[in-house]
Protein backbone atom coordinates (compact mmCIF):
# COMPACT_ATOMS: atom_id res chain seq x y z
CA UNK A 1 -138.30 34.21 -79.56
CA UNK A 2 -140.28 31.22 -80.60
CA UNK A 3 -140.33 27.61 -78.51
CA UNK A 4 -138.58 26.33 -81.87
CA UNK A 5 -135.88 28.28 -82.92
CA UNK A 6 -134.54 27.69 -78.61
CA UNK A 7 -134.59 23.90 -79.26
CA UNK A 8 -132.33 24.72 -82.09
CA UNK A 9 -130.06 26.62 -80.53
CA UNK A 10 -130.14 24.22 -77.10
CA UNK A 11 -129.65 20.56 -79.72
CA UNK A 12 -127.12 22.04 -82.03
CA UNK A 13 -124.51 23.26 -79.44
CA UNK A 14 -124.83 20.21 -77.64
CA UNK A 15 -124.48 18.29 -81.11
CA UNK A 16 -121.03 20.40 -81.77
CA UNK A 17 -120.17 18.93 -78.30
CA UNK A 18 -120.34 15.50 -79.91
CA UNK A 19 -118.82 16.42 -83.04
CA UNK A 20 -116.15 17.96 -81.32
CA UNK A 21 -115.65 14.77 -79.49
CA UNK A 22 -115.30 12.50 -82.27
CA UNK A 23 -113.27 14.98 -84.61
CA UNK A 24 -110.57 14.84 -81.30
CA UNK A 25 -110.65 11.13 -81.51
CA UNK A 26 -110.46 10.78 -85.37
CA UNK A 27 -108.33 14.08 -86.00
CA UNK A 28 -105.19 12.92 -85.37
CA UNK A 29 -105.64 11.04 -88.62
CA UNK A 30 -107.69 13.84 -90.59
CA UNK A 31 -106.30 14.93 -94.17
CA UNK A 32 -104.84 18.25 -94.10
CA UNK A 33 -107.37 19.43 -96.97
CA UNK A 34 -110.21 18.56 -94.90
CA UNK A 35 -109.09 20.21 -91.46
CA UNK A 36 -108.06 23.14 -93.57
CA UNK A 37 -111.26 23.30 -95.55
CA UNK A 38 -113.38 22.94 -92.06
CA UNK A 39 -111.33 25.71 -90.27
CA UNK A 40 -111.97 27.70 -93.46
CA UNK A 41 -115.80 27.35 -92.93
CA UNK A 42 -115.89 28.57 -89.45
CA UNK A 43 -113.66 31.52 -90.09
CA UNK A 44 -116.25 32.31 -92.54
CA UNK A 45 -119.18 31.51 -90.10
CA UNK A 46 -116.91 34.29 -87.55
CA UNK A 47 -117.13 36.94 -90.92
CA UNK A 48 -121.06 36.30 -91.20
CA UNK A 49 -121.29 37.19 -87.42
CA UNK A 50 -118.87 40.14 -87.89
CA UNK A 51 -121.06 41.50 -90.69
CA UNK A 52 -124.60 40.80 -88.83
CA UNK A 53 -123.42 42.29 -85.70
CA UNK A 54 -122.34 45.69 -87.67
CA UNK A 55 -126.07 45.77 -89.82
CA UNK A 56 -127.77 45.21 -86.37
CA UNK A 57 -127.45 48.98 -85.97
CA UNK A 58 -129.47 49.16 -88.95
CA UNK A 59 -131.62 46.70 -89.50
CA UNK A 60 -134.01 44.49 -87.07
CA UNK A 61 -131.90 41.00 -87.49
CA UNK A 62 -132.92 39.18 -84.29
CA UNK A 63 -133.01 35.65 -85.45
CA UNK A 64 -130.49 36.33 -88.11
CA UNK A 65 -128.05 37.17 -85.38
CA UNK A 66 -128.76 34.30 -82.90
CA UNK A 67 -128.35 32.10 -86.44
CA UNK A 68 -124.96 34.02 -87.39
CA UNK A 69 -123.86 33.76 -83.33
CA UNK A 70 -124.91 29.89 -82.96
CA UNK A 71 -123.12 28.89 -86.28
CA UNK A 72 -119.72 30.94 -85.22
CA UNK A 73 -119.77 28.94 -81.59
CA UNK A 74 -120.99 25.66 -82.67
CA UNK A 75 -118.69 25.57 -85.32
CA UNK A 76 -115.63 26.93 -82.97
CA UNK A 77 -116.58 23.93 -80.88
CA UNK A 78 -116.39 21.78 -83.73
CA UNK A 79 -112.82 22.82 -84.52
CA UNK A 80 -111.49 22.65 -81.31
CA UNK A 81 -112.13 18.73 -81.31
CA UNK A 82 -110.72 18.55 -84.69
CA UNK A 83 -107.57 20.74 -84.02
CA UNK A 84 -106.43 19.73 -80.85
CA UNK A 85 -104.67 16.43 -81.51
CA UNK A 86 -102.92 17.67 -85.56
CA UNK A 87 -99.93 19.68 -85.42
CA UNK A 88 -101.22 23.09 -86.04
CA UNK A 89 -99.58 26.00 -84.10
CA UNK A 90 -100.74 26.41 -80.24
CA UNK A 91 -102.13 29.82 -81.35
CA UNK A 92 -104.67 28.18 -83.90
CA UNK A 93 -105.19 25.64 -80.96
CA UNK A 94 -105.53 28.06 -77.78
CA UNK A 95 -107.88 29.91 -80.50
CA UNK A 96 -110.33 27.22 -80.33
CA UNK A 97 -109.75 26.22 -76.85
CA UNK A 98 -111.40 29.36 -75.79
CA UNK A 99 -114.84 27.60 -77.73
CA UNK A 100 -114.25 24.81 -76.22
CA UNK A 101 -114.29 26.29 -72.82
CA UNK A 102 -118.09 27.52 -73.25
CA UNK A 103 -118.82 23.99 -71.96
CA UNK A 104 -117.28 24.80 -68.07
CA UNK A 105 -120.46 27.85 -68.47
CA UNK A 106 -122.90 25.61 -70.25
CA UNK A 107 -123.02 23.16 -66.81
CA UNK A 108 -122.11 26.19 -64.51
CA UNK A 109 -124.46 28.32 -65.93
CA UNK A 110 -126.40 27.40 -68.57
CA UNK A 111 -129.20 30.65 -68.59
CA UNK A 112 -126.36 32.54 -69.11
CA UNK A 113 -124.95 30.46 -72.20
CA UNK A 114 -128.46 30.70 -73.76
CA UNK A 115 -129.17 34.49 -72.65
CA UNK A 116 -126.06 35.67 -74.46
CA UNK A 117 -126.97 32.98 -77.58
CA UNK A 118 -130.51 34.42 -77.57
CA UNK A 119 -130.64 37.73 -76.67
CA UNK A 120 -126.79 39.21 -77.44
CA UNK A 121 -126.16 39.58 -73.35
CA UNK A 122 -124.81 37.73 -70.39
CA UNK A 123 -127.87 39.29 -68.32
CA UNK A 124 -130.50 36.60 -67.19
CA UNK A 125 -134.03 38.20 -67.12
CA UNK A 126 -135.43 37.25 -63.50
CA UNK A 127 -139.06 39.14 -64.63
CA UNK A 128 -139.77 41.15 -61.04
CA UNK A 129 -138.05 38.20 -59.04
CA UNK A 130 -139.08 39.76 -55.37
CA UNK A 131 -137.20 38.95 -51.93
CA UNK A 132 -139.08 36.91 -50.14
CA UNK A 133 -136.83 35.58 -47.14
CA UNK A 134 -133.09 34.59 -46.76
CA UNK A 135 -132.35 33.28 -50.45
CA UNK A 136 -136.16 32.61 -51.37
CA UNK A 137 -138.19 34.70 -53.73
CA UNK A 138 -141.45 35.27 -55.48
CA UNK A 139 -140.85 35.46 -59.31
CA UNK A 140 -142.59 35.57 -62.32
CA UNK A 141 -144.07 32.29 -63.72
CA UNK A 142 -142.88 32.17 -67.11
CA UNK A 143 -140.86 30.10 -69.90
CA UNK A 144 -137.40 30.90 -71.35
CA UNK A 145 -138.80 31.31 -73.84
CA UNK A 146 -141.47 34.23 -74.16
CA UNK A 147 -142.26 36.95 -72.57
CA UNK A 148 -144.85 37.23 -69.87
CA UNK A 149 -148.38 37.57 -70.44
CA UNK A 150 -149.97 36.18 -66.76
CA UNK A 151 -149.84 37.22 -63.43
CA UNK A 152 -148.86 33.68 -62.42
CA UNK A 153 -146.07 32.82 -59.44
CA UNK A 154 -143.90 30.93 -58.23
CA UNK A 155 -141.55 30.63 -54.66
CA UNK A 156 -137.88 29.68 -55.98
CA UNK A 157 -135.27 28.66 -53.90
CA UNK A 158 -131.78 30.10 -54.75
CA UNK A 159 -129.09 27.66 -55.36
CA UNK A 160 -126.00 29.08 -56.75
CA UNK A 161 -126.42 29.78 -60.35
CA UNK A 162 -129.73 27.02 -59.99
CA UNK A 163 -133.06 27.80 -58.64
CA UNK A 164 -135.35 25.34 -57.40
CA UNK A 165 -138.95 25.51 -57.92
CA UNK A 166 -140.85 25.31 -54.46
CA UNK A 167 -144.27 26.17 -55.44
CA UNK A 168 -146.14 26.86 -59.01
CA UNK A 169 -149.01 28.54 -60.16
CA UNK A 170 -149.62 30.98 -57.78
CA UNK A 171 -151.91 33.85 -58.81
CA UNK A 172 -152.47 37.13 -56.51
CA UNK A 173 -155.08 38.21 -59.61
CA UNK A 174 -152.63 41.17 -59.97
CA UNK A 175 -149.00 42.32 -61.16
CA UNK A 176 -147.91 42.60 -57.67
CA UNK A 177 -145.17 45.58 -56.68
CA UNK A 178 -143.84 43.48 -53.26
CA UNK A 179 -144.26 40.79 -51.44
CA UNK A 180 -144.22 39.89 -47.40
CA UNK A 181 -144.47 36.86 -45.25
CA UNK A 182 -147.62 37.81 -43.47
CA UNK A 183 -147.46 34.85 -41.37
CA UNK A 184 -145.62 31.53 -40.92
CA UNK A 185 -147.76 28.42 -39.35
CA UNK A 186 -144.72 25.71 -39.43
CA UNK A 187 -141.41 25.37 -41.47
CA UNK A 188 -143.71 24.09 -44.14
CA UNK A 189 -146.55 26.52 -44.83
CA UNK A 190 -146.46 30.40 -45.79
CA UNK A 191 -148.95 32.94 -45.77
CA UNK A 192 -147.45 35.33 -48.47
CA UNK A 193 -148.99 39.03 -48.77
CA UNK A 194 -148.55 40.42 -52.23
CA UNK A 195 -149.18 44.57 -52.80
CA UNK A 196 -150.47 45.91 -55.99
CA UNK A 197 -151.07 48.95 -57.06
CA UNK A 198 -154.82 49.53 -58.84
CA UNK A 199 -156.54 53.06 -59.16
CA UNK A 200 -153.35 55.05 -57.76
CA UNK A 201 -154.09 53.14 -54.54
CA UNK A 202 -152.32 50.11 -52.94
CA UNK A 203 -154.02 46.82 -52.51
CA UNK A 204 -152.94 43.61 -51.14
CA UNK A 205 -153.83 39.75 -51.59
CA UNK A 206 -153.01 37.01 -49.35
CA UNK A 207 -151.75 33.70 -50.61
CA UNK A 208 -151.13 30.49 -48.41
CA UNK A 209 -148.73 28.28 -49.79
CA UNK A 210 -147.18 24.84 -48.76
CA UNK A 211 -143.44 24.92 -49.42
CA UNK A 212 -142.07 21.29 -50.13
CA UNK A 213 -140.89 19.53 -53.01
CA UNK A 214 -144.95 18.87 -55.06
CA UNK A 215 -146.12 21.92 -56.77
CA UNK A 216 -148.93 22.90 -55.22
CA UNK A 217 -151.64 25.07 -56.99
CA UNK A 218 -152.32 27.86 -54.44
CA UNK A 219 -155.61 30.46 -55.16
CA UNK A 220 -156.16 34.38 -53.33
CA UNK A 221 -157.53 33.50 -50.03
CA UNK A 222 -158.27 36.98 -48.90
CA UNK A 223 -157.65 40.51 -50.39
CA UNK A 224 -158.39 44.26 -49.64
């Protein structure tokens, strides 16, 4: 999954947002040609993404299917501005209500939006997110939008379905299997142990770490 082909998926479903909003305020006075012909379209967009989703069995259609998914939901969203003030029947209407309804997950949850427009599933990947205390953990430094290649860190705080970032670019020089709070000066400072595994054996590096709200870069301070 490429840094580009996110942008597109993140700009065009909030530009059927917009579109949605100014079909609903112009498509009480829409001609009945047009509303049909643009219903027409998605239901044809919803038989592309019928069709990809049974060849994905046999064929390797990744970015044809997130293309295929993001023009069936963008263009649901689309309709739903369009249809809700014309006098189509309230099954047509609850139809593309249930589009328009993706925005109440878009600002609840938003990964999970994107994980299922991405990747085909509502599951978030965390990448060996590790318990660190209470609702704070040690996870993966990583984007979105690839997969992992470092053995970067970071301490996130859990927040609901948010997570704020308490410290970046933390680096145990490993792949670590668990983490511990080795020792606690103040509210404000951590001394985080990280185990690895090297050589069938199990290692350890220490990290200190000042938890506030500046990204700190933090380095190994002592290992065995």
């Amino acid at each position: 999954m490429n840094n580009g082909l996110f942008i597109i998926c993140v700009c065009s479903y909030i530009l059927s947002l917009v579109v949605a909003l100014i079909l609903m305020i112009a498509g009480k006075n829409a001609n009945t040609i047009f509303v049909k012909r643009i219903v027409g379209l998605h239901f044809l967009s919803l038989l592309f993404f019928i069709l990809v989703g049974l060849l994905q069995s046999f064929a390797q259609l990744s970015s044809v299917r997130i293309a295929a998914t993001l023009l069936f939901l963008c263009s649901g969203i689309a309709c739903s501005g369009l249809i809700w003030r014309t006098g189509y029947h309230v099954i047509l209407k609850s139809y593309f209500l249930l589009f328009a309804a993706s925005f109440i997950l878009f600002v609840s949850a938003p990964s999970k939006l994107f994980s299922l427009l991405i990747y085909g599933n509502w599951q978030v990947k965390n990448y060996d997110r590790l318990l660190l205390y209470d609702n704070v953990y040690v996870d993966k430094q990583s984007s979105f939008l690839q997969e992992i290649k470092s053995n970067d860190y970071k301490v996130v705080k859990k927040l609901g379905y948010f997570n704020k970032t308490l410290v970046r670019n933390i680096s145990f020089g490993h792949t670590i299997d668990s983490v511990a709070v080795y020792r606690q000066s103040n509210p404000d400072s951590l001394h985080i142990r990280g185990y690895y595994t090297l050589n069938n054996q199990t290692h350890y590096a220490d990290v200190d770490v000042c938890i506030n709200d500046k990204a700190q870069a933090n380095t190994i301070s002592r290992g065995k």
